[in-house]
C-alpha atoms as a PDB file:
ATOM      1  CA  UNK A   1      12.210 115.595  90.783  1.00  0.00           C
ATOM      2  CA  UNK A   2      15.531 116.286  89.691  1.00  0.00           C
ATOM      3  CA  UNK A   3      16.643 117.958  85.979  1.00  0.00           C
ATOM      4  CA  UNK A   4      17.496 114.586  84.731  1.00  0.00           C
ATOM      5  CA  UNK A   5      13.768 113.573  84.824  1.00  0.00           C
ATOM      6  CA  UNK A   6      12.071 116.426  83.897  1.00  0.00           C
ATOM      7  CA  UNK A   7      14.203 115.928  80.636  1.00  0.00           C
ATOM      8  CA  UNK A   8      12.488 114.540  78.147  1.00  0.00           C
ATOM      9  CA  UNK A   9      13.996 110.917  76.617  1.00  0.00           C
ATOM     10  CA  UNK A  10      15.574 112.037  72.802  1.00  0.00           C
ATOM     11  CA  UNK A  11      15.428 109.508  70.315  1.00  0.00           C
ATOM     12  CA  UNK A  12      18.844 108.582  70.105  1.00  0.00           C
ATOM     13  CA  UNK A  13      21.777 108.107  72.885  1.00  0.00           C
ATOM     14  CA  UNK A  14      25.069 108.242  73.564  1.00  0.00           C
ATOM     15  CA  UNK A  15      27.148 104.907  73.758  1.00  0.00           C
ATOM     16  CA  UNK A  16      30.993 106.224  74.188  1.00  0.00           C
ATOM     17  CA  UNK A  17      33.142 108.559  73.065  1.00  0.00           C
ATOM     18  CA  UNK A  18      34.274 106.925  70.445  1.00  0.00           C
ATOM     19  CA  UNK A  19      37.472 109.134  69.219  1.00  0.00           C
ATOM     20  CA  UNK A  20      39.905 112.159  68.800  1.00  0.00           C
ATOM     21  CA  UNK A  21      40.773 114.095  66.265  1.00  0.00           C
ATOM     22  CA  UNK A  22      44.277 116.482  66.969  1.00  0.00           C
ATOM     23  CA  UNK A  23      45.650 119.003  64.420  1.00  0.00           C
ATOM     24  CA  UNK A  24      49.347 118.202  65.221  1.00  0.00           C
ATOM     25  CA  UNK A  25      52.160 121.475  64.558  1.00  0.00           C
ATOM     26  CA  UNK A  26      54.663 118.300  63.238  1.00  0.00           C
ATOM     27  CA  UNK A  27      52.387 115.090  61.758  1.00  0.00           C
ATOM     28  CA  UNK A  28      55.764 112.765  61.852  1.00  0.00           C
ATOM     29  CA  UNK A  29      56.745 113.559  65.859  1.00  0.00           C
ATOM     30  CA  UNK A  30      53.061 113.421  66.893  1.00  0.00           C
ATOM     31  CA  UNK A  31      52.646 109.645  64.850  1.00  0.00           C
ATOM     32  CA  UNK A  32      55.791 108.544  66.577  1.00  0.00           C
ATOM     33  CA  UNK A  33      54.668 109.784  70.309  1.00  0.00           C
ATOM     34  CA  UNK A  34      50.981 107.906  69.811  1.00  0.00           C
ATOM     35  CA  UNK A  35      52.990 104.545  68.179  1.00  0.00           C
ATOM     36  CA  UNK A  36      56.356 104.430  69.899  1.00  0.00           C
ATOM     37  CA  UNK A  37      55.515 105.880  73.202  1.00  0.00           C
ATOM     38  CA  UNK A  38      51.518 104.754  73.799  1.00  0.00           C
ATOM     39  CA  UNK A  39      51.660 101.887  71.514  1.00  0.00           C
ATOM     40  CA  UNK A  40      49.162 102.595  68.744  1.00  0.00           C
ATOM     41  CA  UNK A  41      48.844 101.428  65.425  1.00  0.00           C
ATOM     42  CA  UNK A  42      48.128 102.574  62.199  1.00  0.00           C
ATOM     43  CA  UNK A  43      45.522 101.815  60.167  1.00  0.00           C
ATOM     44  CA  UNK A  44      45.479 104.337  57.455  1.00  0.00           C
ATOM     45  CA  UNK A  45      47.149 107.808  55.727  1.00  0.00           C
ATOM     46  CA  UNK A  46      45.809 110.434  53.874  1.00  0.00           C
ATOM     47  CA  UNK A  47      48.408 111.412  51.661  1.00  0.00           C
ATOM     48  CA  UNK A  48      48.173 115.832  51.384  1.00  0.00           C
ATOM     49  CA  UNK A  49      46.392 115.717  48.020  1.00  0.00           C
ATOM     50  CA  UNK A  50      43.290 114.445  50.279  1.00  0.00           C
ATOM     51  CA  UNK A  51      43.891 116.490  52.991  1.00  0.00           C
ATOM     52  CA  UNK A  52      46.062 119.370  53.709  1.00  0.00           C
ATOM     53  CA  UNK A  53      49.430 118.483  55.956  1.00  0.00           C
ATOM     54  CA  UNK A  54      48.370 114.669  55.800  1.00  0.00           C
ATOM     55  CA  UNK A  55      46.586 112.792  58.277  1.00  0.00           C
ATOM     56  CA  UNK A  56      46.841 109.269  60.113  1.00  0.00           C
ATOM     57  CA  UNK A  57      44.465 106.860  61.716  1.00  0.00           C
ATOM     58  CA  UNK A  58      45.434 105.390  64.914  1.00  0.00           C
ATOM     59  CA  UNK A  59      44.133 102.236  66.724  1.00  0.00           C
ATOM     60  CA  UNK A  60      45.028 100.495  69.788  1.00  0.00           C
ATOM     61  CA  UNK A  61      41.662  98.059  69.770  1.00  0.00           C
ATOM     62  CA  UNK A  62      39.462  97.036  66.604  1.00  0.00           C
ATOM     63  CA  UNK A  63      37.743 100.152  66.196  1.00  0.00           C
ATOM     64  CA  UNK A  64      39.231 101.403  62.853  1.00  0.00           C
ATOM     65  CA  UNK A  65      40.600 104.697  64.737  1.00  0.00           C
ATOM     66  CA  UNK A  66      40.411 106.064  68.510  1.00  0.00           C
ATOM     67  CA  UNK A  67      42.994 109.094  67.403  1.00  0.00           C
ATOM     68  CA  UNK A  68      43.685 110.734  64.228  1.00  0.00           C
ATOM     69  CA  UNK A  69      46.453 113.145  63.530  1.00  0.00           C
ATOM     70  CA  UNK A  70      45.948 115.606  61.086  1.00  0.00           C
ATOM     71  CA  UNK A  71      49.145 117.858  60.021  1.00  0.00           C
ATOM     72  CA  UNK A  72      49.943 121.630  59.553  1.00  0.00           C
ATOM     73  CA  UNK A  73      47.971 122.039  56.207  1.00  0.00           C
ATOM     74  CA  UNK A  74      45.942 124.636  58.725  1.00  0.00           C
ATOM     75  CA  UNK A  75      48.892 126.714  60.774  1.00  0.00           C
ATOM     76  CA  UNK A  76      46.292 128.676  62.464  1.00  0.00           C
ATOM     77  CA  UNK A  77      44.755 124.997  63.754  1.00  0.00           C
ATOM     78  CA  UNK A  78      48.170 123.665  64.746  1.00  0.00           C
ATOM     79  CA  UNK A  79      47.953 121.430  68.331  1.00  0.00           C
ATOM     80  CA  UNK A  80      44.093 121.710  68.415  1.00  0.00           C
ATOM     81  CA  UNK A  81      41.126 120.068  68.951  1.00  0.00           C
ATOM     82  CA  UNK A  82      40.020 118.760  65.833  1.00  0.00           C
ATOM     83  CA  UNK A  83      37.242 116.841  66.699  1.00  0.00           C
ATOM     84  CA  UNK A  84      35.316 114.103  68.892  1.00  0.00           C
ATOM     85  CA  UNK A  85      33.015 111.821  68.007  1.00  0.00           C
ATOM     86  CA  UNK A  86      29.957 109.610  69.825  1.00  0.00           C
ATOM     87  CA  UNK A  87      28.938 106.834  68.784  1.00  0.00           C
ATOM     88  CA  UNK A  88      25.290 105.575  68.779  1.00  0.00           C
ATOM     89  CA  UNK A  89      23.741 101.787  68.846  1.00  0.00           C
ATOM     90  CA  UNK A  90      21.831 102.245  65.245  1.00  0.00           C
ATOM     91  CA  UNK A  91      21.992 103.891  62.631  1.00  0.00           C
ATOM     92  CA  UNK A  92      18.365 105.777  62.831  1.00  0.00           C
ATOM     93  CA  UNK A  93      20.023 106.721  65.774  1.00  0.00           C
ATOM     94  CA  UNK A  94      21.857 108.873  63.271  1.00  0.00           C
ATOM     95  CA  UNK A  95      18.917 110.130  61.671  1.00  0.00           C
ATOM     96  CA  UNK A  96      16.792 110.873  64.873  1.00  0.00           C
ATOM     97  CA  UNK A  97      20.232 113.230  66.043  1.00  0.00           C
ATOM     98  CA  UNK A  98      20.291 114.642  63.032  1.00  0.00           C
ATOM     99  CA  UNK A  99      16.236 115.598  63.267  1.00  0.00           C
ATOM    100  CA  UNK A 100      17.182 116.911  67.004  1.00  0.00           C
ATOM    101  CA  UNK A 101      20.100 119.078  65.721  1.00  0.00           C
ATOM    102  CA  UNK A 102      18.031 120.797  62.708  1.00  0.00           C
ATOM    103  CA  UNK A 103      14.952 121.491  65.580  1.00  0.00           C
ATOM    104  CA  UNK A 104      17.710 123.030  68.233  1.00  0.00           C
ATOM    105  CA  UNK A 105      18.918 124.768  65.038  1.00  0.00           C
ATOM    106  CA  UNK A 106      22.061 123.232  65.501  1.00  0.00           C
ATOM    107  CA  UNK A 107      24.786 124.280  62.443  1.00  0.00           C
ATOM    108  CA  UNK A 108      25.610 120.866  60.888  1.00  0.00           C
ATOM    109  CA  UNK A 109      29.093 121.283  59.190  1.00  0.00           C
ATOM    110  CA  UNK A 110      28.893 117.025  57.240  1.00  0.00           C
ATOM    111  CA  UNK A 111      26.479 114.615  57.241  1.00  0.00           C
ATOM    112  CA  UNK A 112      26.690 110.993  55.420  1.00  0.00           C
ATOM    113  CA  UNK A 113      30.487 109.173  55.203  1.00  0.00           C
ATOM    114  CA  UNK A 114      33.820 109.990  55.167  1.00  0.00           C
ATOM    115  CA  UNK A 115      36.449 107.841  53.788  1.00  0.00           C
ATOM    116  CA  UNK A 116      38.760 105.737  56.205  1.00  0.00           C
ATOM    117  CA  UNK A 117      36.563 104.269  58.503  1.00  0.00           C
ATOM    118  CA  UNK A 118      33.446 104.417  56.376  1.00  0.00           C
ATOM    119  CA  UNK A 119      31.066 105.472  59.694  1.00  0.00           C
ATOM    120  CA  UNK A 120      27.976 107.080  58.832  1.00  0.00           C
ATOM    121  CA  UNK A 121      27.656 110.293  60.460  1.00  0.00           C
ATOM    122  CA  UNK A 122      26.191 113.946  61.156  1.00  0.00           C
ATOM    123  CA  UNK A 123      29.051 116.338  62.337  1.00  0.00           C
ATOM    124  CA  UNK A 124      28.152 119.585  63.662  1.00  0.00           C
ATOM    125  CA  UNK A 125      29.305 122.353  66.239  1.00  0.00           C
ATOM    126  CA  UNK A 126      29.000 123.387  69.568  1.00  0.00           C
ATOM    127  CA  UNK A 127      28.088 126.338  71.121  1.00  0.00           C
ATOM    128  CA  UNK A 128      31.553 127.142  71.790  1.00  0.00           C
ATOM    129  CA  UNK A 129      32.400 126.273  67.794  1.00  0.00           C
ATOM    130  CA  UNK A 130      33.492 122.883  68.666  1.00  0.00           C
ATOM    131  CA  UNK A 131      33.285 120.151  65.956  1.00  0.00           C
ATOM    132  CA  UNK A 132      31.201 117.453  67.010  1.00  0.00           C
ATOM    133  CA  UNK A 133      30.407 114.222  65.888  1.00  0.00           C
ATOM    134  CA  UNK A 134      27.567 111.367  66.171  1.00  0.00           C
ATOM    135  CA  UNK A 135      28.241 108.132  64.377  1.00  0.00           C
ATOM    136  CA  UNK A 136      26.987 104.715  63.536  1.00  0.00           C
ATOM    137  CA  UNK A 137      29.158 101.373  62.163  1.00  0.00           C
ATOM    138  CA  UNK A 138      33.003 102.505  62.221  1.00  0.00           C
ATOM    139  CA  UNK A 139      35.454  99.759  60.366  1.00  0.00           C
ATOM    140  CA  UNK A 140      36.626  96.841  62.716  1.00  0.00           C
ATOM    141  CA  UNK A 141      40.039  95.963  62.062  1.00  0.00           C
ATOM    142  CA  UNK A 142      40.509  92.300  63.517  1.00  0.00           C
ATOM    143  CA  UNK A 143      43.570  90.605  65.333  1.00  0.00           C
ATOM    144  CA  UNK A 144      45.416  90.227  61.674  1.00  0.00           C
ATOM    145  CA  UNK A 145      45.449  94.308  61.320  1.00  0.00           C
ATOM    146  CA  UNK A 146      43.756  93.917  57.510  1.00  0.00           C
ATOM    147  CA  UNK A 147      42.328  97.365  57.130  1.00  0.00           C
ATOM    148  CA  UNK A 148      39.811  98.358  54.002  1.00  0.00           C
ATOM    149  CA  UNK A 149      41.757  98.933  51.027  1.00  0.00           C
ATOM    150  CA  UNK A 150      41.111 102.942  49.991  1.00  0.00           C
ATOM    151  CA  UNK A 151      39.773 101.511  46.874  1.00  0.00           C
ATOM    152  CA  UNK A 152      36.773 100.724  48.794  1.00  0.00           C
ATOM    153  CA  UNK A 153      35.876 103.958  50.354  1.00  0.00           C
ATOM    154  CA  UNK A 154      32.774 105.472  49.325  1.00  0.00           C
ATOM    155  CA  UNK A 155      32.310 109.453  50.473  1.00  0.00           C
ATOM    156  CA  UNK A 156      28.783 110.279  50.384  1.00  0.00           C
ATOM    157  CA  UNK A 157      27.205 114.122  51.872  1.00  0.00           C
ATOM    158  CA  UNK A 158      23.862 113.089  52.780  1.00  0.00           C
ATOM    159  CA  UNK A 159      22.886 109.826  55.050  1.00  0.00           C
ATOM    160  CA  UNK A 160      20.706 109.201  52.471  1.00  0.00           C
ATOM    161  CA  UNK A 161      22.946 108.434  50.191  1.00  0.00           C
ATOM    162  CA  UNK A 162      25.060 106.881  52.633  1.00  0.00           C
ATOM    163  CA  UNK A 163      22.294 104.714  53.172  1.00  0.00           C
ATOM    164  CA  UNK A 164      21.574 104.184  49.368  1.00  0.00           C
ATOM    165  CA  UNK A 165      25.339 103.929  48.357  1.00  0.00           C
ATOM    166  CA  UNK A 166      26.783 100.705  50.922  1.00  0.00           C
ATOM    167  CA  UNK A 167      30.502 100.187  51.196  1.00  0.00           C
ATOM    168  CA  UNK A 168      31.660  96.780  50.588  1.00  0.00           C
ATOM    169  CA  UNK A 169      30.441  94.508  53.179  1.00  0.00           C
ATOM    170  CA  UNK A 170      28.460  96.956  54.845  1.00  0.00           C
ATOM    171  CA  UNK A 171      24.898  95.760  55.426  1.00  0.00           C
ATOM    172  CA  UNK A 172      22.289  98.844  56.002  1.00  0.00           C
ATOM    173  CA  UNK A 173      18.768  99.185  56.765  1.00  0.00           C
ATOM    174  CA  UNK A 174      16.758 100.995  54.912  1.00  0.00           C
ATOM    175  CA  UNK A 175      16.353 104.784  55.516  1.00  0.00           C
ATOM    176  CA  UNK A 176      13.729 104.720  58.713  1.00  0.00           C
ATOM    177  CA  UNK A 177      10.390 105.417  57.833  1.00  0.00           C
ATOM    178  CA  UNK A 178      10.177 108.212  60.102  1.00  0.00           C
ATOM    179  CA  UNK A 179      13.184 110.317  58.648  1.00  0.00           C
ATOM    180  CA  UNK A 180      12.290 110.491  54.761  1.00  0.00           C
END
């Protein structure tokens, strides 16, 4: 028998890597390299009162990002991995990795929903101190680009409040049974 079945199943798995996040040394030269020279689009800013040095969303599909910028607000993160993210089929998917994480003793830096985008996630760290993220229903942006206004975010810290607090248009299941 090899590893790979001796493993057993966890409740929850991996679809794709679903995107990047870089801390860029110069946010304007790094937006202009992913637009001009790789084609992506933008789909939404955060201006430096939201986050230090500014940060931009990326697409080049319908997933709301696949790269996000973030600028020098951190010099000693300049031209750094900021984060990746997974992305899982449900969202008690979400919960059950979250349940794995706290048993491993995992060190979970977020959990619930950011703004642009509006996933709903748990974000933790590798063993090497690597951010990591595992998410569930990321904004679509269809053929016309129409992205959700900012007005419509909702940050929550907790699923459960993700889960009790819907963005517009967002249809969620109830909190699974098995996670309350």
């Amino acid at each position: 028998m090899s590893d790979q079945e001796l493993r057993p199943l966890l409740p929850f798995q991996i679809r794709r890597l679903g995107h990047v996040v870089l801390n860029c040394k110069d946010l304007a030269a790094s937006e202009r390299f992913y637009t001009e020279v790789l084609g992506f689009q933008v789909s939404d800013r955060y201006p430096e009162t939201l986050v230090p040095g500014g940060m931009v969303f990326l697409r080049c599909a319908t997933d709301h990002h696949t790269v996000a910028l973030v600028g020098a607000g951190h010099p000693e993160r300049a031209s750094s991995l900021n984060h990746f993210a997974f992305e899982v089929a449900t969202l008690d998917e979400v919960f059950a990795a979250r349940d794995v994480l706290r048993q491993h003793d995992v060190p979970i830096v977020f959990e619930g929903r950011r703004r642009a985008g509006c996933q709903i996630a748990v974000e933790f760290l590798d063993p090497d101190g690597n951010n990591l993220e595992i998410y569930w229903n990321l904004d679509q942006v269809g053929t016309d680009g129409h992205v959700r206004p900012s007005s419509e975010w909702r940050q929550a810290f907790t699923l459960e409040e993700a889960v009790a607090n819907p963005v517009r248009g967002q249809r969620l299941p109830p909190v699974p049974a098995a996670h309350r």
